[in-house]
C-alpha atoms as a PDB file:
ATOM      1  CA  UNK A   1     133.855 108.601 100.254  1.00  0.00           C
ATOM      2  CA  UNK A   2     131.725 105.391  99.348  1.00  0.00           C
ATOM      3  CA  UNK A   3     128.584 105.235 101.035  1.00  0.00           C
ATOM      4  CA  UNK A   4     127.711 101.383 102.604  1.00  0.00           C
ATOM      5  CA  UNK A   5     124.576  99.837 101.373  1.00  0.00           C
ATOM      6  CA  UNK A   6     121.524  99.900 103.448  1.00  0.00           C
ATOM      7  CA  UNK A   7     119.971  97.127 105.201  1.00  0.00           C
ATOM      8  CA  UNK A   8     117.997  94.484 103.080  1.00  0.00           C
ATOM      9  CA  UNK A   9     115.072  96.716 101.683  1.00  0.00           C
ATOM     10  CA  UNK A  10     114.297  99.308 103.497  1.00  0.00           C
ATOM     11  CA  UNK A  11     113.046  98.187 107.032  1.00  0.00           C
ATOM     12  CA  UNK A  12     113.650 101.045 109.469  1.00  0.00           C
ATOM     13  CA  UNK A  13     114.356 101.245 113.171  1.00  0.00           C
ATOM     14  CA  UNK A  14     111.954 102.818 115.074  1.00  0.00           C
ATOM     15  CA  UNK A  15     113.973 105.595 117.866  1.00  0.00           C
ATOM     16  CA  UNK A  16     113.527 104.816 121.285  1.00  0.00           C
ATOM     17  CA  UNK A  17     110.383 102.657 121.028  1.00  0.00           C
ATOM     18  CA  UNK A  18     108.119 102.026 123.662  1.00  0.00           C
ATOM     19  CA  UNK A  19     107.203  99.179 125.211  1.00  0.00           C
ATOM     20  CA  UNK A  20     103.690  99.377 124.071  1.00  0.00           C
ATOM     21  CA  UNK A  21     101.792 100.997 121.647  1.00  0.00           C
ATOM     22  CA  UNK A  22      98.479 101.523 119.524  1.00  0.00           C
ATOM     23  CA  UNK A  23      97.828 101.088 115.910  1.00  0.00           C
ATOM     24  CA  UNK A  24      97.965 104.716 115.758  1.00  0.00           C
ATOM     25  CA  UNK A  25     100.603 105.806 118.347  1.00  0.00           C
ATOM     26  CA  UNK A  26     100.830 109.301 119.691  1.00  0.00           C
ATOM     27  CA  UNK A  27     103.703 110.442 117.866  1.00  0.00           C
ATOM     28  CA  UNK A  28     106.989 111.997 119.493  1.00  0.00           C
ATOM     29  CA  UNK A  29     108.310 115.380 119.401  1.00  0.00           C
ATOM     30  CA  UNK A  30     110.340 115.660 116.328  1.00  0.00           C
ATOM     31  CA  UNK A  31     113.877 115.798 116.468  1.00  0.00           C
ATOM     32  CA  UNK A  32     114.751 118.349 113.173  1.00  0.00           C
ATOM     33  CA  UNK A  33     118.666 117.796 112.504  1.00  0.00           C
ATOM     34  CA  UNK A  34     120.893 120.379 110.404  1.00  0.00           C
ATOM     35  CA  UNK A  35     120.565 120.024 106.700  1.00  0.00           C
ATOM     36  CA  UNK A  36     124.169 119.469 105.268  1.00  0.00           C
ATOM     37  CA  UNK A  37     124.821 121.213 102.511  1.00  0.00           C
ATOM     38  CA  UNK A  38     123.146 120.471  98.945  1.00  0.00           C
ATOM     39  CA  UNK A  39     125.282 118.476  96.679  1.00  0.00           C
ATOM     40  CA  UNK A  40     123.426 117.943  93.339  1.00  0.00           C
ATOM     41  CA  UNK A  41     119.296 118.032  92.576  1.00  0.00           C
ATOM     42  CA  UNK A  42     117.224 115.747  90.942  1.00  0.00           C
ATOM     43  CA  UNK A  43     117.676 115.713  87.670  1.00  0.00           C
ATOM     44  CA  UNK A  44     114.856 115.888  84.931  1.00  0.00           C
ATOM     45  CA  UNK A  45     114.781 112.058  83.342  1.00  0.00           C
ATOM     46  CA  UNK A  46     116.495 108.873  84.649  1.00  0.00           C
ATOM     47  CA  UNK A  47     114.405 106.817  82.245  1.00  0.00           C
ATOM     48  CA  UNK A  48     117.080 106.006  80.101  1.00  0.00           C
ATOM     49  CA  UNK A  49     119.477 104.066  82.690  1.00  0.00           C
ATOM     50  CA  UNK A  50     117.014 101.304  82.609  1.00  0.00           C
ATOM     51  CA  UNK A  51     114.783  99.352  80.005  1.00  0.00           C
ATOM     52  CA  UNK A  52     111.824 101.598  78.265  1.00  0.00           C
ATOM     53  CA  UNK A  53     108.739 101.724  79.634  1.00  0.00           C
ATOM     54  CA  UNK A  54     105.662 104.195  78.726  1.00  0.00           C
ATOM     55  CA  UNK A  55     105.370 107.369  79.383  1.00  0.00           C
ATOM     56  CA  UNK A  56     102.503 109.758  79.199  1.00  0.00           C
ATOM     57  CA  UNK A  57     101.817 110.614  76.075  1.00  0.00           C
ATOM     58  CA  UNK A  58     101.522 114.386  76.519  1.00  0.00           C
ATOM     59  CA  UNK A  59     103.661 117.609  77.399  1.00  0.00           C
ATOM     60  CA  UNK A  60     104.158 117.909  81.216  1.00  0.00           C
ATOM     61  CA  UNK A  61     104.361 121.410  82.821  1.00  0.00           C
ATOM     62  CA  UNK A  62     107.785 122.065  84.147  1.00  0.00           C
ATOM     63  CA  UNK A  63     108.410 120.345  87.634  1.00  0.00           C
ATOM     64  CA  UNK A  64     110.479 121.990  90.199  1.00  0.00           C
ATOM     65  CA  UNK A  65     113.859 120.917  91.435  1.00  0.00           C
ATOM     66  CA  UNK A  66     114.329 119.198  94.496  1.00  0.00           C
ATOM     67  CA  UNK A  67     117.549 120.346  96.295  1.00  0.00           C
ATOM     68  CA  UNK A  68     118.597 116.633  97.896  1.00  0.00           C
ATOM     69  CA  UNK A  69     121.656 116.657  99.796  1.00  0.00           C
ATOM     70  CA  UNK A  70     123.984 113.173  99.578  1.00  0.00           C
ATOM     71  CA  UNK A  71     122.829 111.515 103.442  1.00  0.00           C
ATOM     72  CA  UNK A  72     118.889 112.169 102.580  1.00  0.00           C
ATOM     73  CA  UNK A  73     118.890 109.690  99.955  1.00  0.00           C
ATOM     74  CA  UNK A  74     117.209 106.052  99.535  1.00  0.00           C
ATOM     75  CA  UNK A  75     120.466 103.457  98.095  1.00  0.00           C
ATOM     76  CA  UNK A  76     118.988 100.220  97.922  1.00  0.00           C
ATOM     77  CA  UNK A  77     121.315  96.926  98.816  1.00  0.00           C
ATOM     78  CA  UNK A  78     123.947  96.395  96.574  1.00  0.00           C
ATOM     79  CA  UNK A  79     124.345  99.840  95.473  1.00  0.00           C
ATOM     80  CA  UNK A  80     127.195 101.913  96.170  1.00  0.00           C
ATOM     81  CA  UNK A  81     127.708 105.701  95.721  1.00  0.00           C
ATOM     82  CA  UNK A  82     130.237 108.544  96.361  1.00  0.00           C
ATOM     83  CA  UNK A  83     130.400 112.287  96.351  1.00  0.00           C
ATOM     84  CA  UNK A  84     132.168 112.388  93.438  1.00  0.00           C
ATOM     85  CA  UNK A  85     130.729 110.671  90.912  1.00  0.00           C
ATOM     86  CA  UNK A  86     129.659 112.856  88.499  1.00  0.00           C
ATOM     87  CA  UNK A  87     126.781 110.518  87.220  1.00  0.00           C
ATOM     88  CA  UNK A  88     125.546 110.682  90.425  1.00  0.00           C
ATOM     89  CA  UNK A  89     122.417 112.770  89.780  1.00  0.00           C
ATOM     90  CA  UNK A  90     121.561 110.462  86.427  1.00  0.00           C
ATOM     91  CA  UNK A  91     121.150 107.568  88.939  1.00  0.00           C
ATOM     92  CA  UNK A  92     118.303 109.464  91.008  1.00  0.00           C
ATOM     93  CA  UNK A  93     114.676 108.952  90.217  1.00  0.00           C
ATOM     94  CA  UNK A  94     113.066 112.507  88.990  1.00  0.00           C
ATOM     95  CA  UNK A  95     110.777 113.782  91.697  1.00  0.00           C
ATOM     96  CA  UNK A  96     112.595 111.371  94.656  1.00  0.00           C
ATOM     97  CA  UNK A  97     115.463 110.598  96.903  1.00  0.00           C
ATOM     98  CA  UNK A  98     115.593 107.068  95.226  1.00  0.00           C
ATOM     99  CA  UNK A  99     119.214 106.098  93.318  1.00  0.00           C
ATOM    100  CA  UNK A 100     118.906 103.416  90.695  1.00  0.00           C
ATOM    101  CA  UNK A 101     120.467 100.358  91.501  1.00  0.00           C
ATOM    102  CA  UNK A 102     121.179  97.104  88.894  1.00  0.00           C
ATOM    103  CA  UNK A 103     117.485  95.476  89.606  1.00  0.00           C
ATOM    104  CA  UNK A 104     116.278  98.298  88.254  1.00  0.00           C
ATOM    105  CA  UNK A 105     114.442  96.046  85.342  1.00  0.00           C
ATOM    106  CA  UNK A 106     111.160  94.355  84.154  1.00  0.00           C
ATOM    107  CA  UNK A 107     109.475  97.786  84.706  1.00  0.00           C
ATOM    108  CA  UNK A 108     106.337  97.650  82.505  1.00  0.00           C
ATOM    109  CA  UNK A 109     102.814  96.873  83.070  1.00  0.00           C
ATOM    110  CA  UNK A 110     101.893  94.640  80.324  1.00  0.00           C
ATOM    111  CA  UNK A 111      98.869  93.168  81.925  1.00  0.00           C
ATOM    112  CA  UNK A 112      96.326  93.459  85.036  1.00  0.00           C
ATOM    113  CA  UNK A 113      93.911  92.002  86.221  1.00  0.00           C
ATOM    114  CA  UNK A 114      91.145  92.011  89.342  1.00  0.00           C
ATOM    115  CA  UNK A 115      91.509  88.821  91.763  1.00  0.00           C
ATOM    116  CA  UNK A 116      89.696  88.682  95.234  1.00  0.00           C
ATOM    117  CA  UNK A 117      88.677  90.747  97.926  1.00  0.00           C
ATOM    118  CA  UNK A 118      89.653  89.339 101.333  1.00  0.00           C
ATOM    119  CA  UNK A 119      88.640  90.416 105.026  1.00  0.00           C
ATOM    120  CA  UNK A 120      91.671  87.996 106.356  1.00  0.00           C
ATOM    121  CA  UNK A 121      95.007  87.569 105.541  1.00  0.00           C
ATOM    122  CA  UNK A 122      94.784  84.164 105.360  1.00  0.00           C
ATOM    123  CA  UNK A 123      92.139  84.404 102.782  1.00  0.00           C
ATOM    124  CA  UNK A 124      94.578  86.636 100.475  1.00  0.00           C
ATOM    125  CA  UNK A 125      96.265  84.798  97.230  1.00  0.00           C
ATOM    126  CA  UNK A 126      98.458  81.809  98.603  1.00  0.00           C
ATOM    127  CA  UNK A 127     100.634  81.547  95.665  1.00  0.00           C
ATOM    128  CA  UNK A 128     103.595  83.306  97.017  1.00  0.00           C
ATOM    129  CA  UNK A 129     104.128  86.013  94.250  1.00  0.00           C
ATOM    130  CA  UNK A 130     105.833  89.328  95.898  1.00  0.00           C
ATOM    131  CA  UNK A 131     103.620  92.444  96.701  1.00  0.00           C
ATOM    132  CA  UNK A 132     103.075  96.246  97.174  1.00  0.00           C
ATOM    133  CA  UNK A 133     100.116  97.445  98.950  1.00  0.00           C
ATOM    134  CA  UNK A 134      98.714 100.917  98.955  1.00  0.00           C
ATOM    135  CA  UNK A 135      97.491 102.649 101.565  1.00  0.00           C
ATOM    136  CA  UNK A 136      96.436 106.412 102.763  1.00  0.00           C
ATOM    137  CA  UNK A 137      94.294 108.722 104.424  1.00  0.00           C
ATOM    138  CA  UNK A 138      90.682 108.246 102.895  1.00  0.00           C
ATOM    139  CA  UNK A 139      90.560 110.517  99.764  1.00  0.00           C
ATOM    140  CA  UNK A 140      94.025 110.495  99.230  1.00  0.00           C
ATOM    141  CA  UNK A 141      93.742 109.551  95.775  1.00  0.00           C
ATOM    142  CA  UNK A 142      94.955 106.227  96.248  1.00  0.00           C
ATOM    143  CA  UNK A 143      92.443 104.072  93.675  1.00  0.00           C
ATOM    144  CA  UNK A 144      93.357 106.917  91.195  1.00  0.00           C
ATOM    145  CA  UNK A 145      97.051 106.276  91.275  1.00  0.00           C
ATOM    146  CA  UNK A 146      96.915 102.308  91.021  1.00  0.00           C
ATOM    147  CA  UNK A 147      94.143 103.408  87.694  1.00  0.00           C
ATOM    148  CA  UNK A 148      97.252 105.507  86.287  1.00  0.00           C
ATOM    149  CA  UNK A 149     100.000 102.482  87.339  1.00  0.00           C
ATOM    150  CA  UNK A 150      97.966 100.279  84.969  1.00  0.00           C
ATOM    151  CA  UNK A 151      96.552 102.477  82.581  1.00  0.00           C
ATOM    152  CA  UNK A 152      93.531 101.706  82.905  1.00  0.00           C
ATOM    153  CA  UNK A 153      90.416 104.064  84.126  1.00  0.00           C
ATOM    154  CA  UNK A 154      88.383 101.593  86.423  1.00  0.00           C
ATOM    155  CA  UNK A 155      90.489  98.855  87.183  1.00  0.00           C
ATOM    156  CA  UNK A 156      90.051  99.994  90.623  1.00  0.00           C
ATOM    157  CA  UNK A 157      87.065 101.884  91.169  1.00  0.00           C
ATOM    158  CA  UNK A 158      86.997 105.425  92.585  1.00  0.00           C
ATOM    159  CA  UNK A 159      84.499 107.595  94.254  1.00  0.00           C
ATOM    160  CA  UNK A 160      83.065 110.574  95.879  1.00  0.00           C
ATOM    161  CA  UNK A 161      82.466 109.273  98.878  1.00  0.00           C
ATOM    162  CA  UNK A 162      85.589 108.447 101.460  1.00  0.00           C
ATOM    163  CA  UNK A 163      85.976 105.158 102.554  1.00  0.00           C
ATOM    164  CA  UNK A 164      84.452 102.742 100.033  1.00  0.00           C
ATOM    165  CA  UNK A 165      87.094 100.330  99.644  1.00  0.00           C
ATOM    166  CA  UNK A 166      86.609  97.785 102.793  1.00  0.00           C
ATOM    167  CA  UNK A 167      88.365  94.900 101.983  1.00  0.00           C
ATOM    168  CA  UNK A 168      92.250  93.751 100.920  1.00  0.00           C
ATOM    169  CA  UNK A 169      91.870  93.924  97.219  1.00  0.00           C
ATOM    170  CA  UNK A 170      94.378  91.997  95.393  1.00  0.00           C
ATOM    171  CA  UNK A 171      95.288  93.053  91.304  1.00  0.00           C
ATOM    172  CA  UNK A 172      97.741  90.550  89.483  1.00  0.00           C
ATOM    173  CA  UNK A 173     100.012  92.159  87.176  1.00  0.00           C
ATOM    174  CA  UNK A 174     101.815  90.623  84.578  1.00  0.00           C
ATOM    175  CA  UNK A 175     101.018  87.072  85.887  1.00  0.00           C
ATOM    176  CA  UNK A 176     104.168  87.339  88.273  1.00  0.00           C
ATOM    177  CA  UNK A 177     103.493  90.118  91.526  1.00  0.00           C
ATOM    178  CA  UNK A 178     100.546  92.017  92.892  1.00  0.00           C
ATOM    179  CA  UNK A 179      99.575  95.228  93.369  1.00  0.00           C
ATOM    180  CA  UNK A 180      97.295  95.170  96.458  1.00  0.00           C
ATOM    181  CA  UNK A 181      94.372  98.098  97.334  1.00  0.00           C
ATOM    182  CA  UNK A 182      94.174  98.436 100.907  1.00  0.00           C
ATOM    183  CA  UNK A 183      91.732 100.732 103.149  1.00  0.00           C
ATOM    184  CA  UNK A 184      91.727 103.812 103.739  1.00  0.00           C
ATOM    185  CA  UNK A 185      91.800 105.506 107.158  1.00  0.00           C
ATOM    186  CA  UNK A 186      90.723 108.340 108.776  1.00  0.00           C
ATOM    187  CA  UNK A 187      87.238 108.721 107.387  1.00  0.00           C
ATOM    188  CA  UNK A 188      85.197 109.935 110.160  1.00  0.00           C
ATOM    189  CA  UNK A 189      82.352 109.365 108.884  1.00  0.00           C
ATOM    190  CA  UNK A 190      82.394 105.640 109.039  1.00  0.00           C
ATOM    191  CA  UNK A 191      81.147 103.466 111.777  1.00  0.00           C
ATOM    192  CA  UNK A 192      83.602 103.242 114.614  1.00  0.00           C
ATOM    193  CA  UNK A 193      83.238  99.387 114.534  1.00  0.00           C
ATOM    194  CA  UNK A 194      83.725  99.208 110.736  1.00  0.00           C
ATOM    195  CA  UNK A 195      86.618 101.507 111.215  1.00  0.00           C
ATOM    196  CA  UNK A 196      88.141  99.419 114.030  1.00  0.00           C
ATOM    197  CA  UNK A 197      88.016  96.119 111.743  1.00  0.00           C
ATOM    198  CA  UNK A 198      89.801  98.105 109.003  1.00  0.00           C
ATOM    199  CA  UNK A 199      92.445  98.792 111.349  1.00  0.00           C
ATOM    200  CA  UNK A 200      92.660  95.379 112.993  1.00  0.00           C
ATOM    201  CA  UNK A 201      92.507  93.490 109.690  1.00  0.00           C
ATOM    202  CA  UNK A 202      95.287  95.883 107.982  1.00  0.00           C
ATOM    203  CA  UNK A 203      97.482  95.315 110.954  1.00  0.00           C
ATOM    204  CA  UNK A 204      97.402  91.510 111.060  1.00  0.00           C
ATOM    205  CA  UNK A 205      98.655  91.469 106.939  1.00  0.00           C
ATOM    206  CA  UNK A 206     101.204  94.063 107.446  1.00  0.00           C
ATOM    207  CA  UNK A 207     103.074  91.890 110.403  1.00  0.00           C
ATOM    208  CA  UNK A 208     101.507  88.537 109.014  1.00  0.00           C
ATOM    209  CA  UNK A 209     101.659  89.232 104.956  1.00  0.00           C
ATOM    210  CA  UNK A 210     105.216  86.990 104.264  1.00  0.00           C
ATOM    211  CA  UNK A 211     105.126  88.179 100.489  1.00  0.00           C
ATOM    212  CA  UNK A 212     104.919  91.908 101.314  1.00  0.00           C
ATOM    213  CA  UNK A 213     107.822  94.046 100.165  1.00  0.00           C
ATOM    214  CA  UNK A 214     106.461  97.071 100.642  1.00  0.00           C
ATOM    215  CA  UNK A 215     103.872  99.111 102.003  1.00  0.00           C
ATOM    216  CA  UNK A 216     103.630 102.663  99.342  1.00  0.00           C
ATOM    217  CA  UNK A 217     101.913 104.753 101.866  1.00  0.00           C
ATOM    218  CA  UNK A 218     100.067 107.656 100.337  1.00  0.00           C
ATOM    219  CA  UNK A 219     100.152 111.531 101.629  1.00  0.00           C
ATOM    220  CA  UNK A 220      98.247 114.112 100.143  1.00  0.00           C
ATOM    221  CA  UNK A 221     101.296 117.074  98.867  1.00  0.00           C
ATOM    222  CA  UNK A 222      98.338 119.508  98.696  1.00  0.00           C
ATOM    223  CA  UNK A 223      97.983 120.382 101.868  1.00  0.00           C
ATOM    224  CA  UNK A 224      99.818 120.511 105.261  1.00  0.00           C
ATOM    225  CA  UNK A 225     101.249 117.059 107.494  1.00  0.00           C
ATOM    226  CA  UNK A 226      98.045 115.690 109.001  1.00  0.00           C
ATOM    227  CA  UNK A 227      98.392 113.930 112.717  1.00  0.00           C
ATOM    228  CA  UNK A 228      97.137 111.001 111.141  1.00  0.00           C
ATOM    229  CA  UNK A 229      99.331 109.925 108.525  1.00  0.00           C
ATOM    230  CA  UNK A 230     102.421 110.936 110.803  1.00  0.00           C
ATOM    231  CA  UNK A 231     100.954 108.208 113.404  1.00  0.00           C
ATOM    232  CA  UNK A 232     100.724 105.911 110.827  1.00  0.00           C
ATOM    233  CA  UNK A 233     104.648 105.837 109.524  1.00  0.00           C
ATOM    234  CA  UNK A 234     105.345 106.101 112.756  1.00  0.00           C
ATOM    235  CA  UNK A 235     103.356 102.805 113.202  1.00  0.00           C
ATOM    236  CA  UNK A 236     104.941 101.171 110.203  1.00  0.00           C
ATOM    237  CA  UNK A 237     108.365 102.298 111.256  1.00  0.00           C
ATOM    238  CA  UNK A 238     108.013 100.678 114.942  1.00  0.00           C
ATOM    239  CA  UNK A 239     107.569  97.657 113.480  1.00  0.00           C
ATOM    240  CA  UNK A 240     109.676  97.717 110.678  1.00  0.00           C
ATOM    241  CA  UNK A 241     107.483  97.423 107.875  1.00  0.00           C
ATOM    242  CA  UNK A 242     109.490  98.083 104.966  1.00  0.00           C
ATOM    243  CA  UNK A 243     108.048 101.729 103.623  1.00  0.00           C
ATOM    244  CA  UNK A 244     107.429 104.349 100.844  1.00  0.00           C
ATOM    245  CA  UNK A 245     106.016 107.778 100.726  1.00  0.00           C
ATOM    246  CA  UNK A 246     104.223 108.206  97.854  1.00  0.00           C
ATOM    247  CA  UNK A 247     103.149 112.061  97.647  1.00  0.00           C
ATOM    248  CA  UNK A 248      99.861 112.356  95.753  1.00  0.00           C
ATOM    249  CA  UNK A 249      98.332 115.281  94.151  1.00  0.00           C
ATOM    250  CA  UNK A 250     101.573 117.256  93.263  1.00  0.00           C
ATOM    251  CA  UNK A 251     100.163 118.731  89.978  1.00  0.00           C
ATOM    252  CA  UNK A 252      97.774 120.913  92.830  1.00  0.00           C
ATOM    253  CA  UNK A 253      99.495 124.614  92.738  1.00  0.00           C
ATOM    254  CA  UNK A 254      98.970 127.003  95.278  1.00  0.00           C
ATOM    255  CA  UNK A 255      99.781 130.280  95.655  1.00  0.00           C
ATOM    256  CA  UNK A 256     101.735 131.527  98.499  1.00  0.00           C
ATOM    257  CA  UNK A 257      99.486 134.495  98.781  1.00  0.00           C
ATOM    258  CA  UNK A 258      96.542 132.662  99.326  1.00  0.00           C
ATOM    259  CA  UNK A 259      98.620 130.995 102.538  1.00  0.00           C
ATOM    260  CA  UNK A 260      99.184 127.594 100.832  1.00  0.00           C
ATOM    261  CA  UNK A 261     102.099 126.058 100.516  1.00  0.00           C
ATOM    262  CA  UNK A 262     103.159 124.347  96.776  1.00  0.00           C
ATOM    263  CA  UNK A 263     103.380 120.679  97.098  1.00  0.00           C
ATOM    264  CA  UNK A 264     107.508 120.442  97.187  1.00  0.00           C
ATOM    265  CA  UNK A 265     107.244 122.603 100.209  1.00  0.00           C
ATOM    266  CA  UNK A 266     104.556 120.390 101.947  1.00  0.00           C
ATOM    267  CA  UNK A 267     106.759 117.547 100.964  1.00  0.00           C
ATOM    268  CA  UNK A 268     110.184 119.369 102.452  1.00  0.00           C
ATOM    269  CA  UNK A 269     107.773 119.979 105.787  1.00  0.00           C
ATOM    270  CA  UNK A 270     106.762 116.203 105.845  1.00  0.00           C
ATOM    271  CA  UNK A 271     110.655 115.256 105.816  1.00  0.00           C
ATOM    272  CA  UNK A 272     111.643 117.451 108.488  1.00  0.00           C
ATOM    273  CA  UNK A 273     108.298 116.230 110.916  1.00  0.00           C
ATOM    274  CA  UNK A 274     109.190 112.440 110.129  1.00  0.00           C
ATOM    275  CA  UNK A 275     112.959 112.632 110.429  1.00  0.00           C
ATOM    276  CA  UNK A 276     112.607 111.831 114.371  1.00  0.00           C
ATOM    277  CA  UNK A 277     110.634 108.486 113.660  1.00  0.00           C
ATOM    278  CA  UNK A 278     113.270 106.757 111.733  1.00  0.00           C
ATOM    279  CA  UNK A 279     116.927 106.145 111.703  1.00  0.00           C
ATOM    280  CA  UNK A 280     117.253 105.548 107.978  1.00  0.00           C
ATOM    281  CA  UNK A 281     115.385 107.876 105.431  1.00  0.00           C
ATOM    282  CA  UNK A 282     112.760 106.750 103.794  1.00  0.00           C
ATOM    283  CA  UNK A 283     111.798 106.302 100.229  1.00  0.00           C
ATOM    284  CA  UNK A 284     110.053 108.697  98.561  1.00  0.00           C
ATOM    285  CA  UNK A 285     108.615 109.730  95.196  1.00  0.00           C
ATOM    286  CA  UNK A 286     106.148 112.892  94.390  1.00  0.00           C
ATOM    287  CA  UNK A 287     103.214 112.102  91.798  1.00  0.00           C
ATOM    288  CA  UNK A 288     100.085 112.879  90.095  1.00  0.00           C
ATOM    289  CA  UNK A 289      97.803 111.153  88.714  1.00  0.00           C
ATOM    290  CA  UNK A 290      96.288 113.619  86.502  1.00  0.00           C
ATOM    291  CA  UNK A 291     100.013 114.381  84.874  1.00  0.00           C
ATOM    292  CA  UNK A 292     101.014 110.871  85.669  1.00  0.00           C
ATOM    293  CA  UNK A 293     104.349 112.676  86.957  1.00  0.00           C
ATOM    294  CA  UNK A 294     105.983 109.868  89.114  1.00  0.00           C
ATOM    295  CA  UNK A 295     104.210 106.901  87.347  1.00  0.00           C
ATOM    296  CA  UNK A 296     107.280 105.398  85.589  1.00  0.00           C
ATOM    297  CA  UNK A 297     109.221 106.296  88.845  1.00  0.00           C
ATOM    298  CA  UNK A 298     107.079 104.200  91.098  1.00  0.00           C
ATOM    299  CA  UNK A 299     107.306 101.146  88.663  1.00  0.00           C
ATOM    300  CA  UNK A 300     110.683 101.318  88.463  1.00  0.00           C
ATOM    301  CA  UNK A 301     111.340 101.757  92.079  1.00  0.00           C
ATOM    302  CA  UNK A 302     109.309  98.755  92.463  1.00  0.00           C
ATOM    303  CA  UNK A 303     110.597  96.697  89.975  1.00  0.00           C
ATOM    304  CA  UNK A 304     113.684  96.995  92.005  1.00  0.00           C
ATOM    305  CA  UNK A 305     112.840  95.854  94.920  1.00  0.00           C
ATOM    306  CA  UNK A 306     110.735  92.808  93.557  1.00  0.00           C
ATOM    307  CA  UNK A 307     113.753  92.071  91.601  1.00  0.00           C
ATOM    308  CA  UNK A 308     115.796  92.252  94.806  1.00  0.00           C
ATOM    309  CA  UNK A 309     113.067  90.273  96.834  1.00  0.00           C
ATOM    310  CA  UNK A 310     112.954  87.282  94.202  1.00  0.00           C
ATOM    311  CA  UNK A 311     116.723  87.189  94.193  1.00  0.00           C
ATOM    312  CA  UNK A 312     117.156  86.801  97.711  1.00  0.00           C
END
């Protein structure tokens, strides 16, 4: 059986919206649906179906298999798959639901560079190259992961403190997209009106920002499904934002008998509580950036979809 390609990107349809709603929206019971039964895991490298690009430059520690079944994952448009293809788990990203597809290409980061900080989206770069914004819970790790995208330690600047980027921070790489730093939420300790302008200001460029391909929304793997970030796909889904979960912090190893969960099983958790939000699955890749594990992964998911975009 040959499964259809999805819809153009990934923009899913929210269930049963409502006729209003809130930046944050109180999310819905989930509805958990029967796993069908596992048909191949994600295999170790898929590197190799697609130009070279860098990899890290040490040993990685063993990662654990994913058990995906065939109707959980990501097929971009123009990509076609069946059950029995026995290639079929060489297509799949490692550490992701995401099969290759043919604009798969034009991976590596040759070059980056800082642009502008805007408070408007109609102050952001008007030259009409695609883009991927990040965005997560405060302390996420989100400046850390755009640092290892680049390789380079400070391109975007990290810190202790929660909350310091405030503005729509636009990086330029290789002279033909963006990667753009967005916000983070959920910081308490910030001003309620500070936090309110984040909020209203991120909104308008997700529904405004015509060269956005895709928001890469951030979710700690370390810990349990926070309220927050659940609210927030839920958001993106209800207004069909194309979307993907980017699990940080998956080199972070705890031990059942200290009642944590590992990250895969946080990640397993997430999937189940956000299955009642969308019709389609989402995209999603696990990563580190202390290992780099999922670095190449995330380029070359977005390389395909920039491809994609540009083509069409």
């Amino acid at each position: 059986m040959v499964l259809t390609q999805l819809p153009r990107f990934h923009c899913f349809v929210f269930k049963n919206p409502p006729p209003s709603f809130n930046f944050f929206p109180k999310p819905k019971l989930p509805i958990i649906k029967p796993t069908p039964p596992t048909l191949f895991s994600s295999p170790k490298s898929t590197l190799s179906t697609t130009e070279p690009i860098p990899i890290t430059d040490f040993s990685l520690p063993e990662e654990p298999k994913l058990e995906i079944s065939l109707d959980k994952l990501f097929i971009p448009p123009e990509t076609q798959v069946s059950c029995n293809d026995p290639n079929l788990s060489t297509r799949i990203l490692k550490g992701s639901n995401i099969v290759l597809s043919k604009y798969a290409r034009d991976a590596q980061v040759v070059q980056a560079d800082f642009v502008k900080s805007s408070v408007r989206t109609e102050d952001c770069p008007s030259d009409g190259l695609p883009e991927f914004a990040l965005v997560g819970r405060s302390n996420v790790g989100k400046s850390s992961l755009l640092n290892s995208l680049v390789r380079r330690k400070r391109l975007a600047l990290t810190s202790k403190k929660p909350g310091k980027t405030q503005c729509i921070n636009h990086f330029r790489i290789n002279d033909s997209w963006y990667l753009v730093d967005l916000p983070g939420y959920g910081y308490a300790s910030a001003p309620q009106e500070l936090r309110t302008d984040w909020g209203k200001f991120t909104r308008d460029y997700f529904v405004n920002r015509s060269t956005l391909v895709s928001v890469f929304l951030l979710i700690d793997a370390s810990i349990p499904a926070k309220k927050i970030d659940l609210e927030y796909a839920s958001w993106l889904g209800q207004n069909q934002i194309p979307m993907t979960l980017i699990f940080t912090k998956c080199d972070k190893r705890k031990k059942k008998k200290n009642g944590g969960k590992r990250p895969e099983e946080n990640v397993s958790d997430f999937q189940e509580l956000i299955c009642g939000f969308f019709q389609s699955v989402p995209p999603w890749i696990m990563t580190s950036s202390v290992t780099n594990q999922g670095r190449d992964e995330i380029l070359l998911h977005m390389a395909q979809l920039r491809n994609y975009w540009l083509k069409h």
